[in-house]
C-alpha atoms as a PDB file:
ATOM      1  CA  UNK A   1     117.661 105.413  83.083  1.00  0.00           C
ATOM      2  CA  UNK A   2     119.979 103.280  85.371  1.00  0.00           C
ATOM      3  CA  UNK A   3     119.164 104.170  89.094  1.00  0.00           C
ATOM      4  CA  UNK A   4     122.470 103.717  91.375  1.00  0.00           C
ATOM      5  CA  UNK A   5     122.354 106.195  94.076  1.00  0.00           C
ATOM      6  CA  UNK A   6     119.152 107.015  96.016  1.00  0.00           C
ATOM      7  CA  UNK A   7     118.769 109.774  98.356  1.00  0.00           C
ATOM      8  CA  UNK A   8     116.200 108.537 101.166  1.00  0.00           C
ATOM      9  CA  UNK A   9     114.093 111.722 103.603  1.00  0.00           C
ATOM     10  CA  UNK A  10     113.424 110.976 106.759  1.00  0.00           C
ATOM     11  CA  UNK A  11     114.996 108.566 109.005  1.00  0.00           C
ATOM     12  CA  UNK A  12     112.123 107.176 110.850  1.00  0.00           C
ATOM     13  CA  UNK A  13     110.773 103.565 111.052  1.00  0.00           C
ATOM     14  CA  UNK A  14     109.947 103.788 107.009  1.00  0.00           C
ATOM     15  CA  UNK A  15     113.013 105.597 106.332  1.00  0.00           C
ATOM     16  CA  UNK A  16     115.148 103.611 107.516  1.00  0.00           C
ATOM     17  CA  UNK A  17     113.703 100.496 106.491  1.00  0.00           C
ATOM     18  CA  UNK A  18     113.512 101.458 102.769  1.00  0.00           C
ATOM     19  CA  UNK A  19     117.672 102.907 103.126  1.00  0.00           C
ATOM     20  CA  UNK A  20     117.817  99.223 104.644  1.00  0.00           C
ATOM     21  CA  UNK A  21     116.856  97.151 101.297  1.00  0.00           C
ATOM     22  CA  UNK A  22     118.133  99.624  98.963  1.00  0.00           C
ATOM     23  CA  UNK A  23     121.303  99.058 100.494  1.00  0.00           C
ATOM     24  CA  UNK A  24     121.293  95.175 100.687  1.00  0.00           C
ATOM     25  CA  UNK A  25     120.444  95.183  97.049  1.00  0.00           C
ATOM     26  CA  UNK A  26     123.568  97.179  95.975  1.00  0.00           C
ATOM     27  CA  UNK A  27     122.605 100.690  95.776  1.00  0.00           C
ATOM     28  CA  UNK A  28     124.232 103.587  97.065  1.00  0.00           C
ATOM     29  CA  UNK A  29     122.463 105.560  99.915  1.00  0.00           C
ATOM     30  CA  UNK A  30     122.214 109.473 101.007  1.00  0.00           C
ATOM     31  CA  UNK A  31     119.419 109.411 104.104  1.00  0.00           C
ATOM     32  CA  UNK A  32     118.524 113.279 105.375  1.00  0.00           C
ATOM     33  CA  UNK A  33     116.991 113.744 108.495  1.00  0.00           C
ATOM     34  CA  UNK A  34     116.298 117.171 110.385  1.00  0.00           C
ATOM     35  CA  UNK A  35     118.100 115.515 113.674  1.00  0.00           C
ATOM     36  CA  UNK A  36     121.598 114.342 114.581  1.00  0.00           C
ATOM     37  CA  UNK A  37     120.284 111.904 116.853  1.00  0.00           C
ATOM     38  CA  UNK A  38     117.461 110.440 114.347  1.00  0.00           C
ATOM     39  CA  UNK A  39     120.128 109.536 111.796  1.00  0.00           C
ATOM     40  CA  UNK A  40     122.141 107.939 114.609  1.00  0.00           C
ATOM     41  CA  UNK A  41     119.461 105.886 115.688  1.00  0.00           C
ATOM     42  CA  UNK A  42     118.444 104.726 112.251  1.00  0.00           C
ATOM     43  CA  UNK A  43     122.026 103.675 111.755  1.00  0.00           C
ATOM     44  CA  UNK A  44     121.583 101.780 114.958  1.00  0.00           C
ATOM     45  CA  UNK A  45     118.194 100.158 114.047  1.00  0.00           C
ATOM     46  CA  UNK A  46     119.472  99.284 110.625  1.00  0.00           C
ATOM     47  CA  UNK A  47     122.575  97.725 111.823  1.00  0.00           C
ATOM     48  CA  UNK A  48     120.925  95.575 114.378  1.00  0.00           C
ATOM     49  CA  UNK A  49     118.090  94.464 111.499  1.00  0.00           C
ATOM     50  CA  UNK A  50     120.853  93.406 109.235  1.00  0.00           C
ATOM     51  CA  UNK A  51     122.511  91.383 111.969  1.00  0.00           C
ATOM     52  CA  UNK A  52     119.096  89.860 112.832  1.00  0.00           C
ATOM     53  CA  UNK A  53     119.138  89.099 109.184  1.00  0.00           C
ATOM     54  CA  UNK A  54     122.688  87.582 109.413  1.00  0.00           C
ATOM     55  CA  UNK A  55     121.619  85.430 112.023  1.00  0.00           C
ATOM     56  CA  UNK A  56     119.155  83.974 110.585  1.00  0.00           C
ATOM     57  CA  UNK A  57     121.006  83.008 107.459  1.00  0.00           C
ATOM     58  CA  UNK A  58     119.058  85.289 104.892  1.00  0.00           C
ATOM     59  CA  UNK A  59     122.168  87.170 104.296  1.00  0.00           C
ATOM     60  CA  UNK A  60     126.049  86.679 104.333  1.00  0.00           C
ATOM     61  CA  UNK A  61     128.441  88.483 107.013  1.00  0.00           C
ATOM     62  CA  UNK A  62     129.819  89.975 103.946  1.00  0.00           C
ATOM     63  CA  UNK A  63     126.581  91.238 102.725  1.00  0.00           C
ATOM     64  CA  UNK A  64     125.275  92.858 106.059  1.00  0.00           C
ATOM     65  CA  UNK A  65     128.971  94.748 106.173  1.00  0.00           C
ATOM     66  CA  UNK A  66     128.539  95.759 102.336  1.00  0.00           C
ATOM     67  CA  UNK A  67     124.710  97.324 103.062  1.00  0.00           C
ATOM     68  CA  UNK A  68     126.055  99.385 106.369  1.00  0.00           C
ATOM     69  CA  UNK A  69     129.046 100.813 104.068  1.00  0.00           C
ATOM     70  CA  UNK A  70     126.260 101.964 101.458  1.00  0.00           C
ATOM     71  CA  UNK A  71     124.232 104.004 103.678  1.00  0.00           C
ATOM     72  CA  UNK A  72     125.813 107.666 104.543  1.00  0.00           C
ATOM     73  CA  UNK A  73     124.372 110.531 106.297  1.00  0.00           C
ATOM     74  CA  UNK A  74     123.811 113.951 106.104  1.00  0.00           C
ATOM     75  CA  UNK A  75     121.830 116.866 107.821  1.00  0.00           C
ATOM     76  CA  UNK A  76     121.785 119.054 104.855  1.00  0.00           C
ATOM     77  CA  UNK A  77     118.953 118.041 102.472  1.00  0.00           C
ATOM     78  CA  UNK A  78     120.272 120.020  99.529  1.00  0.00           C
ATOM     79  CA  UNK A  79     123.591 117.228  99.079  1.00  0.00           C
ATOM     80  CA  UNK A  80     120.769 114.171  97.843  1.00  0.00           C
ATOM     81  CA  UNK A  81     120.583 116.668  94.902  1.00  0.00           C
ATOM     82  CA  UNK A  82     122.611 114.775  92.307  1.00  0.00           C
ATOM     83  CA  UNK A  83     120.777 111.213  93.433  1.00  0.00           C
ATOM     84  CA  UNK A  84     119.188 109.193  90.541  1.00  0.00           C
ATOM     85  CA  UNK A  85     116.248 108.889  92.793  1.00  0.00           C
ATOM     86  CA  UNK A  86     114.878 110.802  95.875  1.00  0.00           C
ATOM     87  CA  UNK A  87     112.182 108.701  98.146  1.00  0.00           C
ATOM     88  CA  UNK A  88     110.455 111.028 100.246  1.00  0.00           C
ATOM     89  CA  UNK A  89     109.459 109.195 103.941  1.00  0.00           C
ATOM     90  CA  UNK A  90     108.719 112.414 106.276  1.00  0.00           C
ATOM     91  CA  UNK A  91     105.791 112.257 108.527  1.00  0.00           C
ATOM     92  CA  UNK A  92     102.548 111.959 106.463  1.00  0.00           C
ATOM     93  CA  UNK A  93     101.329 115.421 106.522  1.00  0.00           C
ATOM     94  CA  UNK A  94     101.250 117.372 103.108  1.00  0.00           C
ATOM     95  CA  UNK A  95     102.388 120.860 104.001  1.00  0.00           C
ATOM     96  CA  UNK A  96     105.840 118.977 105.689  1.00  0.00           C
ATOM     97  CA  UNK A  97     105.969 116.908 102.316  1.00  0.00           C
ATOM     98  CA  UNK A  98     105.952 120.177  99.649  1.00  0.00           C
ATOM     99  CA  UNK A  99     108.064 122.050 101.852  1.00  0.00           C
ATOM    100  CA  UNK A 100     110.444 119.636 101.557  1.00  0.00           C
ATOM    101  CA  UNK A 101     110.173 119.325  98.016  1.00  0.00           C
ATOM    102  CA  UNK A 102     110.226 123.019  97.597  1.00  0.00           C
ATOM    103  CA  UNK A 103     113.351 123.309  99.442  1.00  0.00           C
ATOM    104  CA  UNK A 104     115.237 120.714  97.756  1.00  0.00           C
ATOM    105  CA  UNK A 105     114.122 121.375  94.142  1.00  0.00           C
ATOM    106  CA  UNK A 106     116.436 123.874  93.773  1.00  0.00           C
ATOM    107  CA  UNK A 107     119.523 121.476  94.227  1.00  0.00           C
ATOM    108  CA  UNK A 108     118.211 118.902  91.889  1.00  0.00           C
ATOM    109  CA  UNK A 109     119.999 117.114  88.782  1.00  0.00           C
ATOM    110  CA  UNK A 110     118.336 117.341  85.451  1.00  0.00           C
ATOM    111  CA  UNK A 111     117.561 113.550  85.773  1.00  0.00           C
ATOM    112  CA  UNK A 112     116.754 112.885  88.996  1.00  0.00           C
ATOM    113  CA  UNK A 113     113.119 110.960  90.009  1.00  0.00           C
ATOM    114  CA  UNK A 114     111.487 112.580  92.992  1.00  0.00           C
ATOM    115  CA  UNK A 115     109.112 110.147  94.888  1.00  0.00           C
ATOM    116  CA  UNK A 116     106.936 110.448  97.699  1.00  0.00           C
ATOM    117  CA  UNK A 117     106.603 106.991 100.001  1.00  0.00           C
ATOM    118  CA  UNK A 118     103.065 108.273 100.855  1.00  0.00           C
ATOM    119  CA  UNK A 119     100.332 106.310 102.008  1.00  0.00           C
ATOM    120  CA  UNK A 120      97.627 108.465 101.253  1.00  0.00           C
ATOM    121  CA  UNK A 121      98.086 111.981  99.628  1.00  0.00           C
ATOM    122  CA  UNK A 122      97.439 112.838  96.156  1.00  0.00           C
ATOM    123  CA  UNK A 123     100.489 112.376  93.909  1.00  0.00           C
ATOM    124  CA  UNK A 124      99.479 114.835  91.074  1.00  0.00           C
ATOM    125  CA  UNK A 125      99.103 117.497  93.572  1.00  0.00           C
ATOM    126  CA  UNK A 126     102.695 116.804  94.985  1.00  0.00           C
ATOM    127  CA  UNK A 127     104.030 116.689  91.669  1.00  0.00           C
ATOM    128  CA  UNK A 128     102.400 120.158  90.645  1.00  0.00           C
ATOM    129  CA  UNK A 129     104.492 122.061  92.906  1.00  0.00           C
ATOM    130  CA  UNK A 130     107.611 120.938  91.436  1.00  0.00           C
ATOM    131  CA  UNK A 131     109.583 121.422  88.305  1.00  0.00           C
ATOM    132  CA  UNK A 132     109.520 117.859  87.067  1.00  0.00           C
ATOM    133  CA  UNK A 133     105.857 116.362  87.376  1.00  0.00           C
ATOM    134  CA  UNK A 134     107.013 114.288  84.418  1.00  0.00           C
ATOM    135  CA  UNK A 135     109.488 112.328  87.092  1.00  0.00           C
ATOM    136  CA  UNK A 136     107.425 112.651  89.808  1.00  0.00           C
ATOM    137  CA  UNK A 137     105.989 109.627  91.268  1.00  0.00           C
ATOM    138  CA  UNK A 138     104.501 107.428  94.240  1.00  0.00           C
ATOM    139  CA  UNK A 139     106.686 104.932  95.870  1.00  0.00           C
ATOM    140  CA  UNK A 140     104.303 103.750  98.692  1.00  0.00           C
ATOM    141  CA  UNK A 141     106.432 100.906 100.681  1.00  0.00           C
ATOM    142  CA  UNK A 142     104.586  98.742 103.562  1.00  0.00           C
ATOM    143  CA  UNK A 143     105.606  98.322 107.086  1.00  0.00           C
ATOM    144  CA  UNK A 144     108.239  96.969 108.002  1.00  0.00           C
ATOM    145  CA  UNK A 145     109.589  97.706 104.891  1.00  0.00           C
ATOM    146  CA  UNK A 146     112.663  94.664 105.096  1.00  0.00           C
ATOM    147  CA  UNK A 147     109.845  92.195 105.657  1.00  0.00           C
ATOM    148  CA  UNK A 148     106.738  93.251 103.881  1.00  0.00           C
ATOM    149  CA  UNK A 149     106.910  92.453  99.958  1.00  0.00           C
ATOM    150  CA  UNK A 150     104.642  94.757  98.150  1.00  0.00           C
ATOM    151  CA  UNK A 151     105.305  98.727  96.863  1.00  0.00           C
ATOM    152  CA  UNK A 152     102.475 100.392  95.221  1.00  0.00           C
ATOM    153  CA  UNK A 153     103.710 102.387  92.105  1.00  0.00           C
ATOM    154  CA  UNK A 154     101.220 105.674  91.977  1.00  0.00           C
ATOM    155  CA  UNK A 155     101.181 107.497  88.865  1.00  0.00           C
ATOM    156  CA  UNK A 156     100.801 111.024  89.045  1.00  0.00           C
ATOM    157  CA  UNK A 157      98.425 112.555  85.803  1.00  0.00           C
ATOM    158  CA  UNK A 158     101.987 113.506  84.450  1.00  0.00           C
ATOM    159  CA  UNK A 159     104.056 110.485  85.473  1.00  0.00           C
ATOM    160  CA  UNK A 160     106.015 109.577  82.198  1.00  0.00           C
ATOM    161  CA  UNK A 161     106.165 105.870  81.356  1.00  0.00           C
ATOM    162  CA  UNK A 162     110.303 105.768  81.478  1.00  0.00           C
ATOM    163  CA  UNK A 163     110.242 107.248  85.194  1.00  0.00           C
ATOM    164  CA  UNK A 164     107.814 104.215  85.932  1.00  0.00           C
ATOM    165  CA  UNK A 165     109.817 102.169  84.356  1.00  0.00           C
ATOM    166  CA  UNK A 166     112.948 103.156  86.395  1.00  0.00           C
ATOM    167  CA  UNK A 167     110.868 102.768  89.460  1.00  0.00           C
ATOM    168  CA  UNK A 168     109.881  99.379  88.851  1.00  0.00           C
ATOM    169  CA  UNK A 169     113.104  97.997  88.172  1.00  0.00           C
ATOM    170  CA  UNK A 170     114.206  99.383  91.880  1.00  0.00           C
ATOM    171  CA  UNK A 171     110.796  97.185  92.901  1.00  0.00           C
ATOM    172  CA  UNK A 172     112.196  94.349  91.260  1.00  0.00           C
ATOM    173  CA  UNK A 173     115.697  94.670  92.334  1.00  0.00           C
ATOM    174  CA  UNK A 174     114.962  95.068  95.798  1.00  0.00           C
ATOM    175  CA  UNK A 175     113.264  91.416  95.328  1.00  0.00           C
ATOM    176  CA  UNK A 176     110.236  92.569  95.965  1.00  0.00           C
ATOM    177  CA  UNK A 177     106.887  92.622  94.231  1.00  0.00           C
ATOM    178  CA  UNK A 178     105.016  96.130  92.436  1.00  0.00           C
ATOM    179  CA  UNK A 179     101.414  97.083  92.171  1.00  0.00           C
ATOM    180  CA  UNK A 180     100.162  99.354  89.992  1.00  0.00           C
ATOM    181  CA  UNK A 181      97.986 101.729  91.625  1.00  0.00           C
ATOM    182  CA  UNK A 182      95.662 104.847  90.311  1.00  0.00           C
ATOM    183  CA  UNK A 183      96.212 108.518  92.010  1.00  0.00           C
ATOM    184  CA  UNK A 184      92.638 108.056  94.092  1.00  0.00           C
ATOM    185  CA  UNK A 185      93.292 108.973  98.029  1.00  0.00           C
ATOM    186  CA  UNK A 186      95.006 106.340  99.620  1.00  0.00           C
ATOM    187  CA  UNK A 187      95.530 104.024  97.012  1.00  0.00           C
ATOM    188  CA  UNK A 188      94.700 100.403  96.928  1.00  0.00           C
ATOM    189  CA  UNK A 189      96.040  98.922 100.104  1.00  0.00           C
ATOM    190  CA  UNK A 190      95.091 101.991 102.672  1.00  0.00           C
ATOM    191  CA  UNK A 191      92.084 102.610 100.697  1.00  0.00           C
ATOM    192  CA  UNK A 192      90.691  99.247 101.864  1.00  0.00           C
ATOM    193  CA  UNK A 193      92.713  98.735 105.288  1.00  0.00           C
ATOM    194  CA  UNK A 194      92.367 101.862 106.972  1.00  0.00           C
ATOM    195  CA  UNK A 195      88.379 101.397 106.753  1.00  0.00           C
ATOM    196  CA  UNK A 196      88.429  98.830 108.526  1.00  0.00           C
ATOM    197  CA  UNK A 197      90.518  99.859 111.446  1.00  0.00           C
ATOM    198  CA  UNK A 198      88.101 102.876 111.789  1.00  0.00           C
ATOM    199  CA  UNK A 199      85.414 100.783 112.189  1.00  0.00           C
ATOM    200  CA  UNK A 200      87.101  98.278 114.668  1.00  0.00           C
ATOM    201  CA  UNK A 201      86.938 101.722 116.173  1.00  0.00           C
ATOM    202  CA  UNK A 202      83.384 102.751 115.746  1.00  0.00           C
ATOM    203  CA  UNK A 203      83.144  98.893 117.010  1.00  0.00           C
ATOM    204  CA  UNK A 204      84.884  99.213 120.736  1.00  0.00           C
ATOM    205  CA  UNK A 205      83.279 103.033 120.759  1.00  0.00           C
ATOM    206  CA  UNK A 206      79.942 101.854 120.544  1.00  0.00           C
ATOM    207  CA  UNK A 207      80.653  99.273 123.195  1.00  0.00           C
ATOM    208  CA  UNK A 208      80.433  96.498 120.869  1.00  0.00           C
ATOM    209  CA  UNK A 209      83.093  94.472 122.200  1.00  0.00           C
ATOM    210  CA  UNK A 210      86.254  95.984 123.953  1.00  0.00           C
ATOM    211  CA  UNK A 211      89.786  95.545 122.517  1.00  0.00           C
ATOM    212  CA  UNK A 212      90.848  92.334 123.265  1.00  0.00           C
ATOM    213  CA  UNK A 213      87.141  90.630 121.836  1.00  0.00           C
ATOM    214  CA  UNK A 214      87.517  92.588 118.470  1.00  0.00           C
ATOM    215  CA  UNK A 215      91.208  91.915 118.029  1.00  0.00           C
ATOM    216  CA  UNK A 216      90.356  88.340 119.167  1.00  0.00           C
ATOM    217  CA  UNK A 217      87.697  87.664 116.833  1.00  0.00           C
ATOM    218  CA  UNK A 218      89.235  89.133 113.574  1.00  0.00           C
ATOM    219  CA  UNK A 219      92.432  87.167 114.143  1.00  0.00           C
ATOM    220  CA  UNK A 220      90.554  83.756 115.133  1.00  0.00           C
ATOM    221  CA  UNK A 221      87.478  84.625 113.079  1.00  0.00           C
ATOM    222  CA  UNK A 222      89.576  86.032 110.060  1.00  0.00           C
ATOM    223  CA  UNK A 223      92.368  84.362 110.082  1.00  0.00           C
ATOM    224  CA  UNK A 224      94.490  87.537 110.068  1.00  0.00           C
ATOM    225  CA  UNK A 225      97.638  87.809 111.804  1.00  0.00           C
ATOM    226  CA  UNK A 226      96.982  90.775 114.002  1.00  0.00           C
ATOM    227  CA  UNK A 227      93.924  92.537 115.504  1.00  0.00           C
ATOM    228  CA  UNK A 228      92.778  95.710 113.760  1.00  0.00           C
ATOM    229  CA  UNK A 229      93.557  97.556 116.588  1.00  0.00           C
ATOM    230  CA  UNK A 230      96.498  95.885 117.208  1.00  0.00           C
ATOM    231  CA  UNK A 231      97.731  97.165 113.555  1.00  0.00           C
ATOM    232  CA  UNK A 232      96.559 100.553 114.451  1.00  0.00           C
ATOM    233  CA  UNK A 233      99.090 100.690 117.064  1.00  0.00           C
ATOM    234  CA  UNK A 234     101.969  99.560 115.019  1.00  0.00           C
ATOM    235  CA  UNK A 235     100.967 101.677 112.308  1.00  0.00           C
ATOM    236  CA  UNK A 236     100.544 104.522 114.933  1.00  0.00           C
ATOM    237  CA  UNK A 237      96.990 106.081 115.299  1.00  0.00           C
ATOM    238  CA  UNK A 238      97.929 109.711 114.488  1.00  0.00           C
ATOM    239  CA  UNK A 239      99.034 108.103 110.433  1.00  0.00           C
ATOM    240  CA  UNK A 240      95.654 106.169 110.945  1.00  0.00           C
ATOM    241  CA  UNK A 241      93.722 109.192 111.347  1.00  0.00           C
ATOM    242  CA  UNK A 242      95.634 111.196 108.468  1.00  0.00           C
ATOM    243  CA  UNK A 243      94.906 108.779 106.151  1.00  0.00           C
ATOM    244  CA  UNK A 244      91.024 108.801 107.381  1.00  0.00           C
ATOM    245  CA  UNK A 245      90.689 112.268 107.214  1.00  0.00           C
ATOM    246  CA  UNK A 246      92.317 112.110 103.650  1.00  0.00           C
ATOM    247  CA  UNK A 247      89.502 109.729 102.761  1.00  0.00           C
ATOM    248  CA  UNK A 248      86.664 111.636 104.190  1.00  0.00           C
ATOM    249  CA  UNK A 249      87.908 114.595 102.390  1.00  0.00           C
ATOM    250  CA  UNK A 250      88.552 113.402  99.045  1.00  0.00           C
ATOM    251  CA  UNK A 251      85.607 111.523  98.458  1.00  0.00           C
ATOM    252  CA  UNK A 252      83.662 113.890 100.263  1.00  0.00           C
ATOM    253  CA  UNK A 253      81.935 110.489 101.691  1.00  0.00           C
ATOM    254  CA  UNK A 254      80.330 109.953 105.496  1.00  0.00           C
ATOM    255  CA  UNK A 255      81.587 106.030 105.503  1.00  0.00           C
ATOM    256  CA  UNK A 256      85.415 107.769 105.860  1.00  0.00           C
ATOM    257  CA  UNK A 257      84.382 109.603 108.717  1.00  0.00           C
ATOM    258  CA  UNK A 258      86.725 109.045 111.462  1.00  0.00           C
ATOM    259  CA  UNK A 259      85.518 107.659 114.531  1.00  0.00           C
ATOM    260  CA  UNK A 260      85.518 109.944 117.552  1.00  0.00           C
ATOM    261  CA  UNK A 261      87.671 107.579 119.309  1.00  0.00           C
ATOM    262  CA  UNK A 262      90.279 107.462 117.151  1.00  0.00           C
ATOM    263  CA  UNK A 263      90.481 111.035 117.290  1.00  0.00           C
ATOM    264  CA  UNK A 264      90.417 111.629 120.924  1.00  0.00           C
ATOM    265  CA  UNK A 265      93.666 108.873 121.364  1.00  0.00           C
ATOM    266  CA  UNK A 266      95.149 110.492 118.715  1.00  0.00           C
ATOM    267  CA  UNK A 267      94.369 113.747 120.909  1.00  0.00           C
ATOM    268  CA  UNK A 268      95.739 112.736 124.012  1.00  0.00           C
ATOM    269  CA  UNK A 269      98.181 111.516 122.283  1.00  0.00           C
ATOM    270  CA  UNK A 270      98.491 107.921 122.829  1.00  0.00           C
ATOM    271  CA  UNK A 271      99.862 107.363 119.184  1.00  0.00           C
ATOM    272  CA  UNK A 272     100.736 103.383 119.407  1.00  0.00           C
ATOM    273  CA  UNK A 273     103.561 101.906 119.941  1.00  0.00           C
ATOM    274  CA  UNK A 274     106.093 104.370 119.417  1.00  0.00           C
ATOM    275  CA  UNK A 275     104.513 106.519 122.459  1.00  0.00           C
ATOM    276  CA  UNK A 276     104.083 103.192 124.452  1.00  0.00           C
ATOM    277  CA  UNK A 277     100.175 103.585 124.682  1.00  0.00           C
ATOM    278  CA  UNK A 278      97.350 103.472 122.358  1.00  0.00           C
ATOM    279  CA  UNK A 279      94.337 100.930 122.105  1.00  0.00           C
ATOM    280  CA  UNK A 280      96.873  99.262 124.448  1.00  0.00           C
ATOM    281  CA  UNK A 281      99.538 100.328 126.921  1.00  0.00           C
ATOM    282  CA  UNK A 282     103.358  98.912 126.291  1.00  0.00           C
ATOM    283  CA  UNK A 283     104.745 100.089 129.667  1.00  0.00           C
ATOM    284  CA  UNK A 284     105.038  96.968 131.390  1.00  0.00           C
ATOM    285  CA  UNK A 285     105.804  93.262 130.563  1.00  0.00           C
ATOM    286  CA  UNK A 286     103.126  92.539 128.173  1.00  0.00           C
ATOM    287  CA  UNK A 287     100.752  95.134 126.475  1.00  0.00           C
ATOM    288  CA  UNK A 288      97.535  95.480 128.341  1.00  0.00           C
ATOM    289  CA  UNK A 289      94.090  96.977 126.575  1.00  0.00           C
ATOM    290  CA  UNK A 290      93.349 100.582 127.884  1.00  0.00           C
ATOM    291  CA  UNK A 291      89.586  99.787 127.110  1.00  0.00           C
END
């Protein structure tokens, strides 16, 4: 089928970065959110990113103005009924995710794809509470989503081969590049990332080294372009932990455990970035290690 509108959930940082490239690469765009002032912010965000992207000569004036006039907004999640294709980007918790499925199904055109854009949870299971586990799929984007150029394609046990196919063309529309991936928890790329953090983790709880030594080492020592727990705070600590505890639980092994740490932050809630302190604290000029 030829996708041309796409109804986007959740206006948060992956929302409205995947509403972003949809739009730039001519499709037409519905994003829900359950608050007024979200949706006006991610207008806001998205508007400034396309400018950046203006600037910088990686689009045309004409193109950024196209993209903004391709994204509306709505707080009713019933009117991205009649999209080709619903993406799914609410907060990566599984009872928030089949609610939202469950309230929207209802409202749904015959043909439409329903996709999730999670990093973790189990796709077949998703799909099984809905009427259409046939077009039912993962549609896992990375952060930020403008930027970053892979999308893992999940199939559920269900997933027919022409609402992969329809998903994949998106992929390759949006200029970006698709990997296959098996329904096992967390997929390919969380599967072997998320590890890690937790046991950068495990590493500053046991007093190994403290923050800036292990973020130090892996970038120097690695060659990677930001400390573990430097990525855990972009990523945000409490989605760090989900996807752990999805690990640990559905491969019922102890090297998923979550580290203690990671759960007390999480806890106290110093979530990253977007509360302005995690492994380090974003309140003043330059971010400062709280260990």
């Amino acid at each position: 089928m030829s996708i041309q509108t796409v109804g986007v959930i959740g206006a948060g940082q992956m929302g409205n970065g995947i509403a972003h490239v949809l739009a730039v690469a001519g499709y037409d765009v519905l994003m829900t959110d359950i608050s007024q002032d979200a949706l006006d912010a991610s207008q806001k965000i998205i508007a400034a990113n396309l400018g950046r992207q203006a600037n910088r000569g990686k689009i045309s004036d004409e193109d950024m103005h196209s993209a903004l006039g391709r994204i509306t907004t709505t707080l009713k999640l019933p009117d991205l009924g009649n999209s080709d294709l619903v993406i799914e980007a609410a907060t990566e918790r599984e009872p928030i995710k089949q609610a939202i499925f469950d309230e929207l199904q209802p409202h749904l055109a015959p043909h439409t794809i329903l996709t999730s854009n999670t990093s973790s949870i189990s796709i077949t299971r998703l799909a099984s509470r809905t009427d259409r586990p046939e077009r039912f799929m993962g549609f896992h984007f990375m952060n930020p989503v403008p930027v970053m150029q892979l999308v893992e394609l999940i199939r559920g046990i269900a997933t027919d081969e022409p609402t992969y196919a329809a998903c994949k063309d998106v992929v390759d529309k949006l200029g970006k590049t698709a990997a296959s991936a098996e329904d096992f928890p967390a997929f390919i790329v969380n599967r072997i990332l998320m590890p890690m953090i937790n046991e950068a983790v495990y590493t500053l709880y046991e007093g190994v080294g403290n923050v800036q030594s292990i973020d130090q080492s892996m970038k120097l020592g690695a060659n990677h372009p930001m400390g573990p727990l430097e990525l855990a705070d972009f990523i945000g600590l409490d989605t760090c932990l989900a996807i752990m505890n999805v690990l640990h639980e559905g491969l019922a092994d102890t090297k998923y455990r979550p580290c203690p740490l990671l759960t007390k932050y999480v806890e106290a809630g110093w979530l990253g970035r977007k509360t302005n302190r995690g492994f380090y604290d974003y309140r003043g000029d330059a971010p400062v290690p709280t260990r």
